[in-house]
N, C-alpha and C. Protein backbone atom coordinates (compact mmCIF):
# COMPACT_ATOMS: atom_id res chain seq x y z
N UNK A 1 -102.01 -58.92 48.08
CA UNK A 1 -102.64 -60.18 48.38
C UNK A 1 -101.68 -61.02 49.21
N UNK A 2 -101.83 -61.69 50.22
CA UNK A 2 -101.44 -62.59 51.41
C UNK A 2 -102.19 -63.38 51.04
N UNK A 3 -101.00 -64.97 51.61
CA UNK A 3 -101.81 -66.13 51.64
C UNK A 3 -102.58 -67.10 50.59
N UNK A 4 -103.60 -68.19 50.79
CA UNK A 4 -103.88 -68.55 49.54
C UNK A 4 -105.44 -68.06 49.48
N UNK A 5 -105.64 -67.60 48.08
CA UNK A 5 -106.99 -67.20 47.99
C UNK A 5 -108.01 -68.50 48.35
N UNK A 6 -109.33 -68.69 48.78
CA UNK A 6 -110.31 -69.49 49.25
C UNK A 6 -110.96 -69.28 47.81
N UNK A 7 -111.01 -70.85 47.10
CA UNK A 7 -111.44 -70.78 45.90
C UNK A 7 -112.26 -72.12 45.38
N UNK A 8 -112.79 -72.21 44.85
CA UNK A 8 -113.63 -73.56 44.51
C UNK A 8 -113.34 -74.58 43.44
N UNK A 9 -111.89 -73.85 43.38
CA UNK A 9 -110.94 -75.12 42.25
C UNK A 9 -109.58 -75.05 42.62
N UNK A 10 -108.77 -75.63 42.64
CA UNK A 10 -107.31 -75.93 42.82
C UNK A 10 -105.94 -75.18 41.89
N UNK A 11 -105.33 -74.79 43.14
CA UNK A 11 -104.26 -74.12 42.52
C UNK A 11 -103.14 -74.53 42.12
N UNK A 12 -101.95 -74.25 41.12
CA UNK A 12 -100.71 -74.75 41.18
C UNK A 12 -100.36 -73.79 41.68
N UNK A 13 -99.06 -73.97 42.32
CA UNK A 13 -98.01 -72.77 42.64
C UNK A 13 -96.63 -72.77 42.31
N UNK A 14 -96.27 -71.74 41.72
CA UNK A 14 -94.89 -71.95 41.56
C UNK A 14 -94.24 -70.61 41.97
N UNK A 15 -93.00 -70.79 41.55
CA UNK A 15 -92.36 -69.37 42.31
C UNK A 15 -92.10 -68.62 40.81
N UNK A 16 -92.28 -67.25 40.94
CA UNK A 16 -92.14 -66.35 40.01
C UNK A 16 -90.72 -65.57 39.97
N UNK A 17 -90.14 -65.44 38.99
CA UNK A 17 -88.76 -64.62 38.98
C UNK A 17 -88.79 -63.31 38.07
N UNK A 18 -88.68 -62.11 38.94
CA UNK A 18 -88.72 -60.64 37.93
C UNK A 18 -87.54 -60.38 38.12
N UNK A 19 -86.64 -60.28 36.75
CA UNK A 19 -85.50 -59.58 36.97
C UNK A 19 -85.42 -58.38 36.30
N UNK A 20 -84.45 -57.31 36.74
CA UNK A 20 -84.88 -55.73 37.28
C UNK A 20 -83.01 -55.31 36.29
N UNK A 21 -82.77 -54.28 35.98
CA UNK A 21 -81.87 -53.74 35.54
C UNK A 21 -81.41 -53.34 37.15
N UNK A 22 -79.73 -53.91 37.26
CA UNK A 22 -79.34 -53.60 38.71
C UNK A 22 -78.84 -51.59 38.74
N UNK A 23 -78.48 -51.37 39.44
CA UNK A 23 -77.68 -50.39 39.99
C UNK A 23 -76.12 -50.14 39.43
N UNK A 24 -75.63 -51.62 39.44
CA UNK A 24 -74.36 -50.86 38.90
C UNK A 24 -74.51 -50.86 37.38
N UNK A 25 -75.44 -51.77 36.56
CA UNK A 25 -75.17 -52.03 35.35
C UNK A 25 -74.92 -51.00 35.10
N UNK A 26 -74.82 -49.65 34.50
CA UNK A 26 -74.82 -48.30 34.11
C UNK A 26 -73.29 -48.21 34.21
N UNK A 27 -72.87 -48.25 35.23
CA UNK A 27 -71.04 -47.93 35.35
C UNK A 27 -70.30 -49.43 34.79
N UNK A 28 -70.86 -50.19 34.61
CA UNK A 28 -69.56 -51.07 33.95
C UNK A 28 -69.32 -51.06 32.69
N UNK A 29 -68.06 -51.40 32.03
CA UNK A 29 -67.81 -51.51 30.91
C UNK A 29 -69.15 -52.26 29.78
N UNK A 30 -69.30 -52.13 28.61
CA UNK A 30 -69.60 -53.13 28.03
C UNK A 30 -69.13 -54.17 27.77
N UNK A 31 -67.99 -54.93 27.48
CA UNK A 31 -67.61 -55.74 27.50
C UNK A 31 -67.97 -56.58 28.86
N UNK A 32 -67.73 -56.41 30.20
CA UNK A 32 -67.84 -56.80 31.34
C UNK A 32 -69.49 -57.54 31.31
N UNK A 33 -70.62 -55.95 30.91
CA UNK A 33 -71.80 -56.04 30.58
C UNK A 33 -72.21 -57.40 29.72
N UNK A 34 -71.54 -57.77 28.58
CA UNK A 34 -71.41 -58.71 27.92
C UNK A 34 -71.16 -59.92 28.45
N UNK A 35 -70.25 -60.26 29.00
CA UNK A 35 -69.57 -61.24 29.88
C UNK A 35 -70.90 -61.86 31.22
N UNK A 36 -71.18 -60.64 31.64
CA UNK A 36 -72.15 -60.82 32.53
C UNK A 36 -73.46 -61.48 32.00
N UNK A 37 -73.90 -60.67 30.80
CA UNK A 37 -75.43 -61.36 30.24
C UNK A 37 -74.77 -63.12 29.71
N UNK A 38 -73.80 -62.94 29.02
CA UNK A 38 -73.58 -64.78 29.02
C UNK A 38 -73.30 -65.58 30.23
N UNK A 39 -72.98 -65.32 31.27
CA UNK A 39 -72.72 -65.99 32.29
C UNK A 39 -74.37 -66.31 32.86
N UNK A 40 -75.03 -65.08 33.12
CA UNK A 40 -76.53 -65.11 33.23
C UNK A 40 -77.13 -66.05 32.55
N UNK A 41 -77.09 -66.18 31.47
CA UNK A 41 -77.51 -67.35 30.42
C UNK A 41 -77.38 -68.48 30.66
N UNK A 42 -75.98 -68.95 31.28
CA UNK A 42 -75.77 -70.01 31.08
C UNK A 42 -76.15 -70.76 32.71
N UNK A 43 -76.66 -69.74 33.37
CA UNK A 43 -76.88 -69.49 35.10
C UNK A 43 -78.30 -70.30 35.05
N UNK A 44 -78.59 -69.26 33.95
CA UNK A 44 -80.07 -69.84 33.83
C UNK A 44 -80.78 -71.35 32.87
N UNK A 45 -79.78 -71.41 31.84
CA UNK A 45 -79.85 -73.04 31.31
C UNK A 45 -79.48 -73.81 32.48
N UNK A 46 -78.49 -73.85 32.99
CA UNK A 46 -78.43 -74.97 34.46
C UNK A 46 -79.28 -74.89 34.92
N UNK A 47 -79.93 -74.02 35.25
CA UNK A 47 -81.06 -74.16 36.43
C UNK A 47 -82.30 -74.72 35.69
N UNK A 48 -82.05 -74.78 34.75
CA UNK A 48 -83.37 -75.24 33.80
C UNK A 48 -82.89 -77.30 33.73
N UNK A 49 -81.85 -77.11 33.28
CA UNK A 49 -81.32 -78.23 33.49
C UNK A 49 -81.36 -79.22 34.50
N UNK A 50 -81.28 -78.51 35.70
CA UNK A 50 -81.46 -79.17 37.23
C UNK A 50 -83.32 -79.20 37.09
N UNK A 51 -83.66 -78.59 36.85
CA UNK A 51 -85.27 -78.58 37.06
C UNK A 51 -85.81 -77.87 37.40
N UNK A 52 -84.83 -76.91 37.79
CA UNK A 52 -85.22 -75.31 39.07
C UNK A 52 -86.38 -74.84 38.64
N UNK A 53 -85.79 -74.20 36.86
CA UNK A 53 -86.68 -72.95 36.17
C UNK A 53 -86.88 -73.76 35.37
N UNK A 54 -88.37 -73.73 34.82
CA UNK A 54 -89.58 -74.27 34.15
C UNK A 54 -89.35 -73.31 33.05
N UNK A 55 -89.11 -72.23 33.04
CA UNK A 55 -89.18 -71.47 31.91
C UNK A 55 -88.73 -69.96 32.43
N UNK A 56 -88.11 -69.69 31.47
CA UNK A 56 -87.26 -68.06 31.98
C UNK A 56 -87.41 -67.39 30.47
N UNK A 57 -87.23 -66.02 30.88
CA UNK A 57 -87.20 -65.54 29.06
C UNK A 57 -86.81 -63.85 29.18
N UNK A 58 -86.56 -63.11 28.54
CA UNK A 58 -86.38 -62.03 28.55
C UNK A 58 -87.66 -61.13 27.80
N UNK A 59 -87.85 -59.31 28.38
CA UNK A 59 -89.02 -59.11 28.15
C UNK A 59 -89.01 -57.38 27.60
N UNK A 60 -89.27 -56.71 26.76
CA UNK A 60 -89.35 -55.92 26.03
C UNK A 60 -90.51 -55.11 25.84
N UNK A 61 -90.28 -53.85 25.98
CA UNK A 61 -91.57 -53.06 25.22
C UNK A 61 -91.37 -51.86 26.50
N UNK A 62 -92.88 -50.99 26.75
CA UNK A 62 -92.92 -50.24 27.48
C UNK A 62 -93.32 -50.75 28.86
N UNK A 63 -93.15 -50.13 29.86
CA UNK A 63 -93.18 -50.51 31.02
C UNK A 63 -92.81 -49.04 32.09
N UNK A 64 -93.38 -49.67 33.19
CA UNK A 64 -93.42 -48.71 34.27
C UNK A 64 -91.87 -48.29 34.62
N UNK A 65 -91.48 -47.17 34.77
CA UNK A 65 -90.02 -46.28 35.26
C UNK A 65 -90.19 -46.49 36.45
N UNK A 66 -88.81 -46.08 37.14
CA UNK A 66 -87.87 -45.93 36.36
C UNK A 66 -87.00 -47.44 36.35
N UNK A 67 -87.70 -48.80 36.61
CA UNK A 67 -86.55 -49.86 36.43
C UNK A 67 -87.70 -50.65 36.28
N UNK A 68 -88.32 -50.73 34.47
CA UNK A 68 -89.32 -51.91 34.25
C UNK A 68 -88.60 -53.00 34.21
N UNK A 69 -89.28 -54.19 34.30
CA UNK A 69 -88.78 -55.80 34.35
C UNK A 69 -87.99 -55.92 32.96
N UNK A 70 -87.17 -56.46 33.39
CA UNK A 70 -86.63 -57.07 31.92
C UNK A 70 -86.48 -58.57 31.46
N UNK A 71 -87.32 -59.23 32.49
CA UNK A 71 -86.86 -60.84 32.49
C UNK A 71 -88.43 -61.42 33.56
N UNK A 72 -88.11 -62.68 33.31
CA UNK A 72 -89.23 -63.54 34.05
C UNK A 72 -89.24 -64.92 33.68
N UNK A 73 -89.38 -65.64 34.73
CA UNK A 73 -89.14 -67.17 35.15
C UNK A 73 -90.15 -67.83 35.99
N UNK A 74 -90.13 -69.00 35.99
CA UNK A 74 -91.44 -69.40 36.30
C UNK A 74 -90.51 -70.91 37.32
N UNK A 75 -90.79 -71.07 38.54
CA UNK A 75 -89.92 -72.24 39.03
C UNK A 75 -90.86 -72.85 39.70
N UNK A 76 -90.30 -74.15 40.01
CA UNK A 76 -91.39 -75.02 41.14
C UNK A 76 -90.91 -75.73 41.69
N UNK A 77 -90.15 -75.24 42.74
CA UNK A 77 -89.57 -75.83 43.70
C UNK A 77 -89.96 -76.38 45.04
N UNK A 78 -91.22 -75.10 45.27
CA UNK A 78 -92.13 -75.34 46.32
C UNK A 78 -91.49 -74.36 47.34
N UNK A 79 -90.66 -73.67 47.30
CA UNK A 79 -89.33 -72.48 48.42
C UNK A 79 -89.33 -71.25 47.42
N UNK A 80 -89.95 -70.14 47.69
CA UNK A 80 -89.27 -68.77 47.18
C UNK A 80 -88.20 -68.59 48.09
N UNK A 81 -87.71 -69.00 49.13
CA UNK A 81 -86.35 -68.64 49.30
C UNK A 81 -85.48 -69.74 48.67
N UNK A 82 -85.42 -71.20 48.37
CA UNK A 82 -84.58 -71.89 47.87
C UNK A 82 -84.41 -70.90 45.84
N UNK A 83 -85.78 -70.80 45.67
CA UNK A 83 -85.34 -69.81 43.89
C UNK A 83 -84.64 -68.30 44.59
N UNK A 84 -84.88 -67.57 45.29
CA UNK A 84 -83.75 -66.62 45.85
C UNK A 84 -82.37 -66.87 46.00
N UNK A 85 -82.30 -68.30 46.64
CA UNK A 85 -80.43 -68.65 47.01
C UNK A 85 -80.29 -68.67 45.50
N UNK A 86 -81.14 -69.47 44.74
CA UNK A 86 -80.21 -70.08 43.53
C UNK A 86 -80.30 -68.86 42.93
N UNK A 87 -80.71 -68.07 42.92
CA UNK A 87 -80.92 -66.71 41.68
C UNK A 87 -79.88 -65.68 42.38
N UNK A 88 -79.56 -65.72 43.52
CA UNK A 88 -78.93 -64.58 44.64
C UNK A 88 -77.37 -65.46 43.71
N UNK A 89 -77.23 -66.37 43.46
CA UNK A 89 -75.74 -67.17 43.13
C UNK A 89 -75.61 -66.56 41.76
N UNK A 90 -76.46 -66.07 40.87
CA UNK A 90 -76.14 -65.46 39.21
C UNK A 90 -75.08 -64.51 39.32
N UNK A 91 -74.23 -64.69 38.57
CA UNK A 91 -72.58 -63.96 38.60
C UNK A 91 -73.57 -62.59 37.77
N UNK A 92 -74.43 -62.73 36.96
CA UNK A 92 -74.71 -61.07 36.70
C UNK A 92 -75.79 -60.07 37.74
N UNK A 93 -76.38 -60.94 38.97
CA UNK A 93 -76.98 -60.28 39.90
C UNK A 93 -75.70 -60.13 41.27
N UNK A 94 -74.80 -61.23 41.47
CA UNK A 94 -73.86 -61.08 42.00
C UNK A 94 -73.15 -59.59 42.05
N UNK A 95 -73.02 -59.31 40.76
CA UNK A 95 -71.93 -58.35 39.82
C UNK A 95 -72.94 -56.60 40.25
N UNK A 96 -74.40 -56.92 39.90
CA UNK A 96 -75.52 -55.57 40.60
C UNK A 96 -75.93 -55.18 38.69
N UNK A 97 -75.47 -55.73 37.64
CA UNK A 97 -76.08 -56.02 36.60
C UNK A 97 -77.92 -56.12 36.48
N UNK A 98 -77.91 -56.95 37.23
CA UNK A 98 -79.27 -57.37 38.01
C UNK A 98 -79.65 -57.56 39.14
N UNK A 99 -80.93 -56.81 39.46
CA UNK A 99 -81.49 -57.18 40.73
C UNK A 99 -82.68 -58.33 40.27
N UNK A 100 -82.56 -58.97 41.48
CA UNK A 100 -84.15 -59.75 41.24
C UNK A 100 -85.21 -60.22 42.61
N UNK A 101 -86.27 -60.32 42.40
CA UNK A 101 -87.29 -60.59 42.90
C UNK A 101 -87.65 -61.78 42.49
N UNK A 102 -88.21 -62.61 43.55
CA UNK A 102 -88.82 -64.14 43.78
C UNK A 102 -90.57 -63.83 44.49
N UNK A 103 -91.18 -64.04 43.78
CA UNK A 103 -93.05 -63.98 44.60
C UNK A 103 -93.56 -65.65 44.30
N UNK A 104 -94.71 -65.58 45.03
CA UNK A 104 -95.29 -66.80 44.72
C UNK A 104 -96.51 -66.33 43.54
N UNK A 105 -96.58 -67.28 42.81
CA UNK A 105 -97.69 -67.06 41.50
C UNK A 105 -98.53 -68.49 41.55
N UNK A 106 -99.86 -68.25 41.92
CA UNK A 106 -100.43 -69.34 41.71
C UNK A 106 -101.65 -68.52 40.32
N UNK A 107 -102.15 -70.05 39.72
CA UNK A 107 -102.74 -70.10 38.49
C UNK A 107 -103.50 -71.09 39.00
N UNK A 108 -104.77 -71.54 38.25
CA UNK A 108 -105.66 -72.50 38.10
C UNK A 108 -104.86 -73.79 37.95
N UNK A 109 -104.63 -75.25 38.41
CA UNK A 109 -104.64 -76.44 38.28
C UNK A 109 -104.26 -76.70 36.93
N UNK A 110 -103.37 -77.18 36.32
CA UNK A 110 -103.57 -77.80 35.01
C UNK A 110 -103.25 -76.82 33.87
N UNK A 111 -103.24 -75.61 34.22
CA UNK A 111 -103.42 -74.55 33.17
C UNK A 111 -102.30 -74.25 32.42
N UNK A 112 -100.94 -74.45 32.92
CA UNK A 112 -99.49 -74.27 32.61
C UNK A 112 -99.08 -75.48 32.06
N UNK A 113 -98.07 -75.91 31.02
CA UNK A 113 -97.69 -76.55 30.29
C UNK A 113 -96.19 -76.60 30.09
N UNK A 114 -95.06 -77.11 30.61
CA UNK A 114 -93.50 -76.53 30.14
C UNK A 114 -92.78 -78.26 29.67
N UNK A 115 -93.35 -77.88 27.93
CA UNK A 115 -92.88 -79.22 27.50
C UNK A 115 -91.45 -79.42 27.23
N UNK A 116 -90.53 -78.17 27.34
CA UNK A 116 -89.27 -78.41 27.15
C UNK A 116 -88.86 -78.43 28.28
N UNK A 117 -89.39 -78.37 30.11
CA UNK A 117 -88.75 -78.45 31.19
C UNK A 117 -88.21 -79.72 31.71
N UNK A 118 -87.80 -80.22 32.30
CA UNK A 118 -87.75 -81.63 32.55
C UNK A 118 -87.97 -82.17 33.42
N UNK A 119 -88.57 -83.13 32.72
CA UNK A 119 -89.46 -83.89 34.03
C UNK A 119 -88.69 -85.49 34.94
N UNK A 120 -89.36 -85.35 35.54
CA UNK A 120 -89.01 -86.44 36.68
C UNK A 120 -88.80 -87.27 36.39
N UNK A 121 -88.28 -88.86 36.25
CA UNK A 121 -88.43 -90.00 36.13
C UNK A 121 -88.91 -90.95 37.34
């Protein structure tokens, strides 16, 4: 799908974040591995903090091979490349821990809710 669908009610849009098990994760230490998922964490509370990410979370179960999602974020910045710079800056996608992907996700108007994000004054 391209573009915005032609629809008879109003969309929000925000930018979507899939993050992917990288390439090198496999060869680094655990410890390093470790180091990396807290730095990630705390990559991702700032950005929640600034306002970036609306909501991020980690994601479990079965999934498509050979590199199902392991993560997902929800931003609204109005730029899938401004959530790329800031996500391209994570010391554990930096490191190849993680790869990630930025799409646009639109939903119905009104339909999303992020009462712990922070809002504007």
């Amino acid at each position: 799908m391209t573009g915005t669908p032609q629809l008879d009610f109003a969309l929000d849009t925000y930018e979507c974040i899939v993050l992917y098990p990288g390439a090198a994760g496999r060869a680094l230490p655990d410890e390093t591995v470790q180091r990396l998922q807290a730095e990630h964490f705390e990559h991702m509370q700032a950005l929640q903090r600034r306002g970036i990410v609306l909501v991020a979370g980690s994601v479990d179960g079965p999934a498509r091979e050979p590199a199902p999602p392991i993560g997902f974020g929800l931003a609204r910045t109005g730029s899938v490349d401004d959530v790329r710079s800031v996500m391209a800056a994570d010391p554990a996608v930096q490191a190849g821990l993680y790869q990630v992907d930025v799409m646009t996700f639109l939903c119905p108007a009104g339909s999303l809710e992020f009462p712990l994000a922070k809002t504007e004054s």
